[in-house]
Protein backbone atom coordinates (compact mmCIF):
# COMPACT_ATOMS: atom_id res chain seq x y z
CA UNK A 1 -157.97 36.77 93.84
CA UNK A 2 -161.27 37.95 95.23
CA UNK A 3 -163.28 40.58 92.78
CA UNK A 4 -162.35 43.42 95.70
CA UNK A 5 -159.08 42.87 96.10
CA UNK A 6 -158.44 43.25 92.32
CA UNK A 7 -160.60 46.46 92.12
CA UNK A 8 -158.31 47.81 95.38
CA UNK A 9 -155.42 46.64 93.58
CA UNK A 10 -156.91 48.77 90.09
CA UNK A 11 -156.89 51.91 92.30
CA UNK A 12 -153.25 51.85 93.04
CA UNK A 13 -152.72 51.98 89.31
CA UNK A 14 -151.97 56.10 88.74
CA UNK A 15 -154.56 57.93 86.93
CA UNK A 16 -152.79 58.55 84.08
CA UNK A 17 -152.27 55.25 82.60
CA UNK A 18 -153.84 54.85 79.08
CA UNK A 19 -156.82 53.52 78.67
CA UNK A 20 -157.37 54.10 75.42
CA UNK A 21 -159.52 56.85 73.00
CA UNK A 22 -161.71 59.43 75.30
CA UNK A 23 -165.77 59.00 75.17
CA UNK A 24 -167.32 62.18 75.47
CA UNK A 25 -170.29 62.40 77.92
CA UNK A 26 -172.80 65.00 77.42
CA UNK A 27 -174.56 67.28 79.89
CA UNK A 28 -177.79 68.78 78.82
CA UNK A 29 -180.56 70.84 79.73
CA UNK A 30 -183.51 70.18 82.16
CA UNK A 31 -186.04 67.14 81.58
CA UNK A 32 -188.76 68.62 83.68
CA UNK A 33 -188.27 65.07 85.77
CA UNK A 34 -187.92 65.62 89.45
CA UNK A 35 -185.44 63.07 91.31
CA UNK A 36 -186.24 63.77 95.53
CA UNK A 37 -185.57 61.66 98.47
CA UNK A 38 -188.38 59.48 97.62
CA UNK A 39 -186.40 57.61 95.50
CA UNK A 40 -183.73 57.07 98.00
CA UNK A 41 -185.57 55.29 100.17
CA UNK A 42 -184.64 52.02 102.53
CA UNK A 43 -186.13 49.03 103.95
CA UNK A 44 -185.32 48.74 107.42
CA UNK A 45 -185.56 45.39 107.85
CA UNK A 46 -183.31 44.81 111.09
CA UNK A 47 -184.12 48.10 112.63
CA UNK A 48 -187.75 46.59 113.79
CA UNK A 49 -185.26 44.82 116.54
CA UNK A 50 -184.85 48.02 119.55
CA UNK A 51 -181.56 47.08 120.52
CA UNK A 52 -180.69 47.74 116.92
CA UNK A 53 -182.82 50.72 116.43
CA UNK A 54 -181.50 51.92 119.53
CA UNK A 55 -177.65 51.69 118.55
CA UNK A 56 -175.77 55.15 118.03
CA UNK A 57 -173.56 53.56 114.91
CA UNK A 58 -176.72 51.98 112.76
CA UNK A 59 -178.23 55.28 113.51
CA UNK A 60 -176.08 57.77 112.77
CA UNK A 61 -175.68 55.74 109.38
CA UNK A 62 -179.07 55.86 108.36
CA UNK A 63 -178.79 59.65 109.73
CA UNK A 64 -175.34 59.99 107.18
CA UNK A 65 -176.81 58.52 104.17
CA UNK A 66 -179.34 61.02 104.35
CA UNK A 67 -182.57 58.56 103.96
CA UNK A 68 -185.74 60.26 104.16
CA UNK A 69 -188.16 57.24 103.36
CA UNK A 70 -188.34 54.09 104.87
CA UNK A 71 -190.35 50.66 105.04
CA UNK A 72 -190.71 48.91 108.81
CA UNK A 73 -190.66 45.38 107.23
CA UNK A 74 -189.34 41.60 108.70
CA UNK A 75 -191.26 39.11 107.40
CA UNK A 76 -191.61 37.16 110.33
CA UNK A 77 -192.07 40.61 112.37
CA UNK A 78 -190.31 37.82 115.27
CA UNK A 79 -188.91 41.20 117.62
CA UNK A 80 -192.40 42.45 117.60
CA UNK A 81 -194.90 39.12 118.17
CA UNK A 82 -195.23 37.75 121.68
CA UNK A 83 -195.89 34.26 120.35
CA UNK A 84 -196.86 32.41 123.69
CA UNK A 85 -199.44 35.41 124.77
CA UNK A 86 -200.36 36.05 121.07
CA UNK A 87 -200.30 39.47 121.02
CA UNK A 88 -197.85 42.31 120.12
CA UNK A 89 -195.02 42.89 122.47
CA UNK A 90 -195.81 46.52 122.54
CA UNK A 91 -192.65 47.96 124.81
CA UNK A 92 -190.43 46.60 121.72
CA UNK A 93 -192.59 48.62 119.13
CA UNK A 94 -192.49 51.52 121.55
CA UNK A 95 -189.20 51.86 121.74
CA UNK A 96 -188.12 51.23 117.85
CA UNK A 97 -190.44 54.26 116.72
CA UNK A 98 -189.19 56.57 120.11
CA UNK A 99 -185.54 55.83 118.48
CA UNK A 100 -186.10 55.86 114.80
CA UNK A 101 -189.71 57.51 113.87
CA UNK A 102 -188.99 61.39 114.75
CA UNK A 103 -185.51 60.33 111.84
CA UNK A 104 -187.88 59.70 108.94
CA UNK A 105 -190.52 62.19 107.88
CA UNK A 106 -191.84 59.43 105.45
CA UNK A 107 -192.64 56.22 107.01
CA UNK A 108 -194.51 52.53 106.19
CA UNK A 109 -195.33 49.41 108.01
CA UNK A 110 -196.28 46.52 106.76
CA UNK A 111 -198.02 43.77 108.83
CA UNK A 112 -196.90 41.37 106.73
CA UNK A 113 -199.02 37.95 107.14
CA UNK A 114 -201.49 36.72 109.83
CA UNK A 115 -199.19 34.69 112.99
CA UNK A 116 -199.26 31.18 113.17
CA UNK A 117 -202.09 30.76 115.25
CA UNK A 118 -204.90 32.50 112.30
CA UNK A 119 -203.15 29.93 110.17
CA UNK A 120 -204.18 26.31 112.19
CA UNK A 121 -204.66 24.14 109.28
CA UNK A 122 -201.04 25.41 108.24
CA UNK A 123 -202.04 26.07 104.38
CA UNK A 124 -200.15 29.15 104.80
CA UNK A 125 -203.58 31.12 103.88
CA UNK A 126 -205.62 33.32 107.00
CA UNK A 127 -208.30 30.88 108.61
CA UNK A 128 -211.51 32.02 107.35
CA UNK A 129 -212.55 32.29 110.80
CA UNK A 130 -209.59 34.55 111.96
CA UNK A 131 -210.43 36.80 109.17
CA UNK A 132 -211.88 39.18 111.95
CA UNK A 133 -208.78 38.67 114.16
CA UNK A 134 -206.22 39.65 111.66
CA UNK A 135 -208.33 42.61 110.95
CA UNK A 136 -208.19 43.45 115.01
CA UNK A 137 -204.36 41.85 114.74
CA UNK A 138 -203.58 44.67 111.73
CA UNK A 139 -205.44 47.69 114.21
CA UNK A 140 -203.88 46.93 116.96
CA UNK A 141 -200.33 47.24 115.86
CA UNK A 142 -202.03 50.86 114.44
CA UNK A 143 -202.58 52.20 117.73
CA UNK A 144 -199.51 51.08 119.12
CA UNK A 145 -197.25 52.86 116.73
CA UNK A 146 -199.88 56.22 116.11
CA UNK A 147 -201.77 56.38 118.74
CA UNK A 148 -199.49 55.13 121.63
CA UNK A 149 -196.28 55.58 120.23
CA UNK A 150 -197.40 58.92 118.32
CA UNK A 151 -195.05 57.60 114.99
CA UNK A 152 -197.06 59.54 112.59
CA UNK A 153 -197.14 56.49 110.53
CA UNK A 154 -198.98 57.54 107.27
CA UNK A 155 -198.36 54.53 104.84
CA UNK A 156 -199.22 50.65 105.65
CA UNK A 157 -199.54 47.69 103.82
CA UNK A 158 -201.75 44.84 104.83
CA UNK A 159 -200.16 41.83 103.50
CA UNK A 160 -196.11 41.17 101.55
CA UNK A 161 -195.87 39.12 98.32
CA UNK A 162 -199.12 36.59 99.58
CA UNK A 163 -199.12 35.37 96.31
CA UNK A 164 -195.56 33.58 97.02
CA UNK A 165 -197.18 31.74 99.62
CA UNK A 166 -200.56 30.28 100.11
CA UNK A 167 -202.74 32.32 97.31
CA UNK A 168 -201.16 31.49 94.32
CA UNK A 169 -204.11 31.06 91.98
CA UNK A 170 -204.83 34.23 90.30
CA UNK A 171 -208.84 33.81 91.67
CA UNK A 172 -207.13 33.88 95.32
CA UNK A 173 -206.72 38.18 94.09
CA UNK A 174 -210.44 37.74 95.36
CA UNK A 175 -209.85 36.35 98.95
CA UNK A 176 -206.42 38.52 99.21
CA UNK A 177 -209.21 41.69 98.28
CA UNK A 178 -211.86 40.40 101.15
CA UNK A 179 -208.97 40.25 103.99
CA UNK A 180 -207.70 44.16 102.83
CA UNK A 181 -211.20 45.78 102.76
CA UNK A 182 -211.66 44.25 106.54
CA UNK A 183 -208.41 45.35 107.57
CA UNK A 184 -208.77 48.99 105.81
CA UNK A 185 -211.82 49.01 107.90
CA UNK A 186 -210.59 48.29 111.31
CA UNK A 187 -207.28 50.26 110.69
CA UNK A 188 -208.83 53.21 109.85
CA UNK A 189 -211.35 53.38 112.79
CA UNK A 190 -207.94 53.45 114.45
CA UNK A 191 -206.55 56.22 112.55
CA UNK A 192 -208.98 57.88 110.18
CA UNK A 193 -205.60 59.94 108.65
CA UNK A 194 -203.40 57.14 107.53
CA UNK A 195 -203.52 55.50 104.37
CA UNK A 196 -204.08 51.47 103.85
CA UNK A 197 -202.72 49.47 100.87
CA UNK A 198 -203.36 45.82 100.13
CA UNK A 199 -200.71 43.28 99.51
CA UNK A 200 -197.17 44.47 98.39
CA UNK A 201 -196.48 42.18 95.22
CA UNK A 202 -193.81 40.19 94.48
CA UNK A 203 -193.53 41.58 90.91
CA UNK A 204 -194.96 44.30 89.13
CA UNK A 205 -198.55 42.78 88.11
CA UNK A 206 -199.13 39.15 89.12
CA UNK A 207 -202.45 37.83 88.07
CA UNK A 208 -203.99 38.24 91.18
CA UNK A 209 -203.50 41.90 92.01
CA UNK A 210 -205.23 41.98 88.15
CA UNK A 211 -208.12 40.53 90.05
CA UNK A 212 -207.66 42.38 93.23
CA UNK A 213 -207.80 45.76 91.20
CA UNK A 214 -211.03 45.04 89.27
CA UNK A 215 -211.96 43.63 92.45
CA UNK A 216 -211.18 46.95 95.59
CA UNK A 217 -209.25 49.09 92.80
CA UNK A 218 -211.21 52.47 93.65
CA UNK A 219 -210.61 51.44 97.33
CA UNK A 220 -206.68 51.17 97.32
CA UNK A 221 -204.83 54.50 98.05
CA UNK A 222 -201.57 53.22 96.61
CA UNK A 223 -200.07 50.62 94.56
CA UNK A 224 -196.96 49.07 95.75
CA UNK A 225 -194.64 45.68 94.18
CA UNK A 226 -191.26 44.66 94.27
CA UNK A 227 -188.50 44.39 91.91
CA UNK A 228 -185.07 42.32 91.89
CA UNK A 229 -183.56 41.18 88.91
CA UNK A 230 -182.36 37.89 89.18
CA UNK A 231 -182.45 34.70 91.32
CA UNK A 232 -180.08 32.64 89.57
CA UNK A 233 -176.87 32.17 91.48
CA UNK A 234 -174.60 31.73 88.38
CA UNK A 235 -175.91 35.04 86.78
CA UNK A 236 -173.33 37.22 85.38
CA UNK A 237 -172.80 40.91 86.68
CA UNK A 238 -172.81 42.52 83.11
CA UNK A 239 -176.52 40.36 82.64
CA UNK A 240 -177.52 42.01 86.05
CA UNK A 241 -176.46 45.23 85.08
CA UNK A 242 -178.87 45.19 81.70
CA UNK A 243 -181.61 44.12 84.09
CA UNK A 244 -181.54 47.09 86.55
CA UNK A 245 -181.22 48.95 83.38
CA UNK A 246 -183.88 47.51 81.12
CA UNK A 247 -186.53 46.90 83.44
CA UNK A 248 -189.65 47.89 82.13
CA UNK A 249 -190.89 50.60 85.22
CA UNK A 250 -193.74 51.85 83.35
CA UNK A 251 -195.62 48.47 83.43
CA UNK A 252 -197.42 49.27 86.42
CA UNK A 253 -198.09 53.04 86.06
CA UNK A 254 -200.07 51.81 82.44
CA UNK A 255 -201.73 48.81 83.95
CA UNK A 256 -203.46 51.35 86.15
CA UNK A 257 -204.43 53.83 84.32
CA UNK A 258 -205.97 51.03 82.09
CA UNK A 259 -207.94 50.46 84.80
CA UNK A 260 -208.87 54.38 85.58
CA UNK A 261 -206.96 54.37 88.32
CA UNK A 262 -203.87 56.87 89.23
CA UNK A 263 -201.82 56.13 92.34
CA UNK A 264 -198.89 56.70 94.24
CA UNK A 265 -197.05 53.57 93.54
CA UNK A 266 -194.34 52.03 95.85
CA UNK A 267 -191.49 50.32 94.51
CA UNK A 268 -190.07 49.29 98.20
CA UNK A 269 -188.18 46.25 97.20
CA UNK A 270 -185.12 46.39 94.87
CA UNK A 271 -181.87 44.81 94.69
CA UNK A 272 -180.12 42.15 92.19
CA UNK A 273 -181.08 38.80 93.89
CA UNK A 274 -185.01 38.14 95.12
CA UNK A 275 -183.27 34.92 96.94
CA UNK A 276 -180.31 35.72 99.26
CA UNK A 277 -179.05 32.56 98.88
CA UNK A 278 -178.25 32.89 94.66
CA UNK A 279 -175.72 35.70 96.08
CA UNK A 280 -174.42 33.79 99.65
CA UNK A 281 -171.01 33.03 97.50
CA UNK A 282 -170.40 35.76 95.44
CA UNK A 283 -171.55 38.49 97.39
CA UNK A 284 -172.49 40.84 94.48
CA UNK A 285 -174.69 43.12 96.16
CA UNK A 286 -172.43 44.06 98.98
CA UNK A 287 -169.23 44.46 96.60
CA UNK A 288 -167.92 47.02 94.27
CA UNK A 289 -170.92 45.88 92.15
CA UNK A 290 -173.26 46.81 94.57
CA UNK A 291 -172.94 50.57 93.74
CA UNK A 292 -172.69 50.27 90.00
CA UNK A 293 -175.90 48.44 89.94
CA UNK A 294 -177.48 50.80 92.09
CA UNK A 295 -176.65 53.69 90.06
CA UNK A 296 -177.85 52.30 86.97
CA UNK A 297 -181.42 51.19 88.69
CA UNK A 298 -181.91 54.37 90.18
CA UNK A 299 -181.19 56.54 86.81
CA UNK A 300 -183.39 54.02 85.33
CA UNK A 301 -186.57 53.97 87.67
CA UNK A 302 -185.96 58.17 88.39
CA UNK A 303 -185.74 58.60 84.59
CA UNK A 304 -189.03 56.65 83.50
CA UNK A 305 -191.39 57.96 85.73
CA UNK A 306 -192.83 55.03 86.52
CA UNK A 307 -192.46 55.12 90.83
CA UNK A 308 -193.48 57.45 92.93
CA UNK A 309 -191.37 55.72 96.18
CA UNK A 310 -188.62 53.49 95.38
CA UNK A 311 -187.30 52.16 98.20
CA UNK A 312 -183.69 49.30 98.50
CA UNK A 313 -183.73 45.75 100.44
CA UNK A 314 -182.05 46.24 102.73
CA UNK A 315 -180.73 48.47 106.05
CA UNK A 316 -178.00 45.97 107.36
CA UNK A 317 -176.99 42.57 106.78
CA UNK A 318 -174.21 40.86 104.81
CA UNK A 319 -175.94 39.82 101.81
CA UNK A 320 -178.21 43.20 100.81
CA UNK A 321 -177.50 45.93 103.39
CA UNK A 322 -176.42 49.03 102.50
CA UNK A 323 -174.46 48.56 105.92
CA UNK A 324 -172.98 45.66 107.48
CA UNK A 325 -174.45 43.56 110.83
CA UNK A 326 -172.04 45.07 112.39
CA UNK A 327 -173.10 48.82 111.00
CA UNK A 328 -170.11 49.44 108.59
CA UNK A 329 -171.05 50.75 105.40
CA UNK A 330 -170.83 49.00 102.54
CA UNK A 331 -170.85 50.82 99.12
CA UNK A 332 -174.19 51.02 98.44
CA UNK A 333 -174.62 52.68 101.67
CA UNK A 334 -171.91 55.37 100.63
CA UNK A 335 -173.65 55.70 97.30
CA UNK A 336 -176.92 56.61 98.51
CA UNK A 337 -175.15 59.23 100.76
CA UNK A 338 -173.90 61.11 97.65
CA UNK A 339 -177.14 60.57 96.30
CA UNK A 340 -179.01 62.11 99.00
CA UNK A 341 -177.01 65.32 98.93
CA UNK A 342 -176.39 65.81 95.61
CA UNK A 343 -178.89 64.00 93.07
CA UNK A 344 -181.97 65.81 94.25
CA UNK A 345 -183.81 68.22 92.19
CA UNK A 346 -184.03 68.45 88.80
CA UNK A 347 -182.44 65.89 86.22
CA UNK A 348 -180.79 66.92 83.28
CA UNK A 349 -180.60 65.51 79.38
CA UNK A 350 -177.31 63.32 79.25
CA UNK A 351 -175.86 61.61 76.62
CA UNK A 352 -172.50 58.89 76.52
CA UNK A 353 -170.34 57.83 73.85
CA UNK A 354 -169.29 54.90 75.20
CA UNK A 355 -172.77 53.14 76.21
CA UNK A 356 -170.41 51.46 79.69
CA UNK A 357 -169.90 54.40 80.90
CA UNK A 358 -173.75 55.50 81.78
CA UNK A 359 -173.91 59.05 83.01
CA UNK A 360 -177.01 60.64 85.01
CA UNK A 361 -177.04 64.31 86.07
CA UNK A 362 -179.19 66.31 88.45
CA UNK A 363 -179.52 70.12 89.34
CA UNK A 364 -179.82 71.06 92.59
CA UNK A 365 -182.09 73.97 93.57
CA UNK A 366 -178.78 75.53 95.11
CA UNK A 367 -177.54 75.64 91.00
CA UNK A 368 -175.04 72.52 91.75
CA UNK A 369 -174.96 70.49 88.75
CA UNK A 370 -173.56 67.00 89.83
CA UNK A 371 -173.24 64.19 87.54
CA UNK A 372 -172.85 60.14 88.68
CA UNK A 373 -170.88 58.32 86.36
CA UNK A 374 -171.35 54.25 86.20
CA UNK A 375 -168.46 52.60 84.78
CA UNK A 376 -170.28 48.83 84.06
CA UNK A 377 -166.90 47.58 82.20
CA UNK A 378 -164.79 45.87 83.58
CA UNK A 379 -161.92 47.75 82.31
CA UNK A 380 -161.01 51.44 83.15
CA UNK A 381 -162.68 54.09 81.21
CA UNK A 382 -161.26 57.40 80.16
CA UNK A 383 -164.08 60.11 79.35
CA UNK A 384 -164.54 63.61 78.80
CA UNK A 385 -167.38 65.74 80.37
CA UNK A 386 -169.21 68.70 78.38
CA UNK A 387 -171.80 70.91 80.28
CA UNK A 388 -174.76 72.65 79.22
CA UNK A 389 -172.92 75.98 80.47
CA UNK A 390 -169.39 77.28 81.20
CA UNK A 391 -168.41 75.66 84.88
CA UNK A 392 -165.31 76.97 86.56
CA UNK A 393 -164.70 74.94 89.85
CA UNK A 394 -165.31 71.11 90.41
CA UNK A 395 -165.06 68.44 92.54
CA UNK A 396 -164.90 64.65 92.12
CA UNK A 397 -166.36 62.06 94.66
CA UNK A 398 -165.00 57.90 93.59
CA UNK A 399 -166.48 55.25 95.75
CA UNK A 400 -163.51 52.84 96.52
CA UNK A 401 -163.62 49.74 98.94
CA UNK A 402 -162.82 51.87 102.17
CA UNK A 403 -165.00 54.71 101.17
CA UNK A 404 -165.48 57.90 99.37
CA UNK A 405 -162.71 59.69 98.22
CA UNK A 406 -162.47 63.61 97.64
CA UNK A 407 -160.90 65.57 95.37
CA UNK A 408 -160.60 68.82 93.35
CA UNK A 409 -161.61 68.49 90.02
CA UNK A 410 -160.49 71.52 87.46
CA UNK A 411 -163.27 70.44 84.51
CA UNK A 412 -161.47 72.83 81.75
CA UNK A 413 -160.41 69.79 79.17
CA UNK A 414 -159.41 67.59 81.74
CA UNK A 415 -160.11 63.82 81.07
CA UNK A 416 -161.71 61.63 83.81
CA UNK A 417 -160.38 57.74 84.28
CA UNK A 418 -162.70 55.84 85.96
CA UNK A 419 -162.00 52.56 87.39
CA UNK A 420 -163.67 49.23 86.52
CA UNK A 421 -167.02 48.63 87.91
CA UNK A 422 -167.48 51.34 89.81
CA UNK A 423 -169.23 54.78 90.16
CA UNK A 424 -167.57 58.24 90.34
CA UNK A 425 -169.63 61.62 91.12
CA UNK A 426 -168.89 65.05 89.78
CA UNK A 427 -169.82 68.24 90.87
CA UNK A 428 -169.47 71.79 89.54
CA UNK A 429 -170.88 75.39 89.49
């Protein structure tokens, strides 16, 4: 029996089955911490393809789950690189930013890495003497989307995760610092208004962005890394669970103020697996699990203070999307709906007692208190909820394999079951 079919066959169990003793989780009062749609962000890695950008059901997805941030980001950029005339196919740019640019009021490219032909000795580093054509490569694709395309693009990054490729020796921070302080330059003669970052890391603080810091550091206008806990195809999902939640997020906030420095920093890569293949079996990240891990990164990064943009891998595809290929929503996808219109503003003190059941609470500036509620166990939980304040009306959001379902929730002494691995959202006044 697949892991969804026993979770859909868990929901047809009635609600008022025992599940043993009742763990009170507490509601408290504000933490000053603001959660916003920064932190809701999305990677939108197959909507650099127009026919996909263009589609009314991917669209009105991204529209429904209420994502204000996103990253333009393929690696191979393939839908947007006219190989044989080596240049940009600009008509294919055009039309992704006409259909999905006016959606977002927060948006990043990345270039990603120079084309084949700036790479002839096939080292996978830029050929010292295409160092000024990568520079002209990175502008060009500037005034397609701002200047031709009018995208408003603020953010771009310059290079993704180099240091996985052909600069893996932490002195190659230096040539990975040479190649962003030309491309800065040319990109901003383009577009004095935007703002251009270096290399997106593969981890929080690999040796060379140490040297690329001490190296540019007062030159960089944001910080930006990725994070995924695991690549190992056997891990279990409790072990990923204490990943997303024990991550240190704080690692790169310190590391820069050690240097002087304070930044907006970019978290725009997160999920469980940094290899899609350790999950092409199991399918973790588009299951019931999806969700739970979700939740439990995103109370975890919002709660620390330690991102300013935090953004998921990916938009659609059958291993990370919050969506299918074929644009049905997978949990995660319904998750960061609720998210989007209820865990925004500020978040509240909460405490559990039962450390499985992992609560996080937000107050909206409409006076909506809504708590999520991440069962990790893989048994059903019965808990209590106790607010900060007398509530009188309530209702209760479970994601289930087919969607979100609604209901009234009366919150005077009633007990809430909640269903293994998986996350349930309440919300009262």
């Amino acid at each position: 029996m697949t892991a969804n079919k026993a979770f859909l066959l868990w929901f047809l169990i009635p609600l008022s089955l025992s599940v043993g003793f009742s763990a009170e989780i507490t509601v408290g009062g504000g933490t000053g911490i603001a959660a916003g749609k920064n932190l809701y962000g999305i990677n939108l890695w197959r909507g650099i393809d127009p026919e996909v950008a263009e589609n009314p059901s991917y669209r009105s997805n991204l529209i429904e789950m209420g994502i204000g941030v996103v990253r333009f980001h393929n690696m191979g950029l393939a839908k947007w690189i006219d190989t044989t005339n080596r240049c940009w196919r600009t008509n294919s740019i055009l039309r992704v930013m006409a259909a999905l640019g006016p959606l977002f009021p927060v948006k990043m490219v990345t270039v990603c890495k120079p084309p084949a032909w700036m790479d002839e000795d096939g080292d996978k580093r830029l050929d010292e003497s295409h160092l000024d054509h990568y520079a002209a490569w990175a502008a060009g694709l500037v005034t397609i989307v701002n200047k031709l395309g009018g995208a408003k693009v603020e953010w771009w990054e310059t290079l993704n995760e180099a240091e996985l490729g052909g600069y893996k020796k932490k002195e190659d921070g230096e040539d990975l610092a040479r190649i962003y302080l030309r491309c800065k330059a040319a990109m901003l003669q383009v577009d004095p208004g935007i703002r251009v970052g270096a290399n997106a890391w593969s981890w929080s603080m690999p040796p060379q962005a140490s040297v690329l810091l001490a190296k540019v550091g007062a030159e960089l206008p944001f910080y930006s890394y990725h994070s995924y806990a695991t690549g190992d195809a056997k891990a279990e999902a409790q072990d990923i669970y204490d990943k997303a939640w024990t991550n240190d997020r704080t690692r790169v906030r310190s590391a820069l103020a050690d240097r002087g420095l304070s930044l907006p920093i970019w978290c725009d890569e997160w999920n469980m697996f940094y290899d899609w293949r350790a999950d092409s079996a199991r399918h973790f990240m588009v299951s019931h699990r999806g969700p739970v891990f979700d939740a439990l990164y995103l109370k975890s990064a919002v709660e620390s203070k330690g991102v300013d943009y935090l953004l998921a891998w990916n938009d659609s595809d059958n291993t990370y999307g919050k969506m299918s290929i074929q644009f049905q929503r997978f949990g995660g996808g319904y998750l960061f709906g609720l998210y989007h219109r209820f865990m925004v503003g500020e978040v509240l003190k909460t405490s559990t007692g039962d450390d499985r059941v992992v609560p996080f609470a937000v107050k909206g500036a409409d006076g909506l208190l809504a708590v999520s509620l991440a069962n990790r166990s893989e048994e059903p939980k019965e808990i209590s909820l106790a607010f900060p304040a007398p509530v009188s009306t309530g209702t209760r959001y479970d994601l289930t394999p087919n969607g979100v379902v609604q209901a009234p929730w009366d919150p005077k002494g009633k007990t809430l079951t909640l269903a293994p691995e998986t996350v349930s959202l309440i919300t009262v006044r």
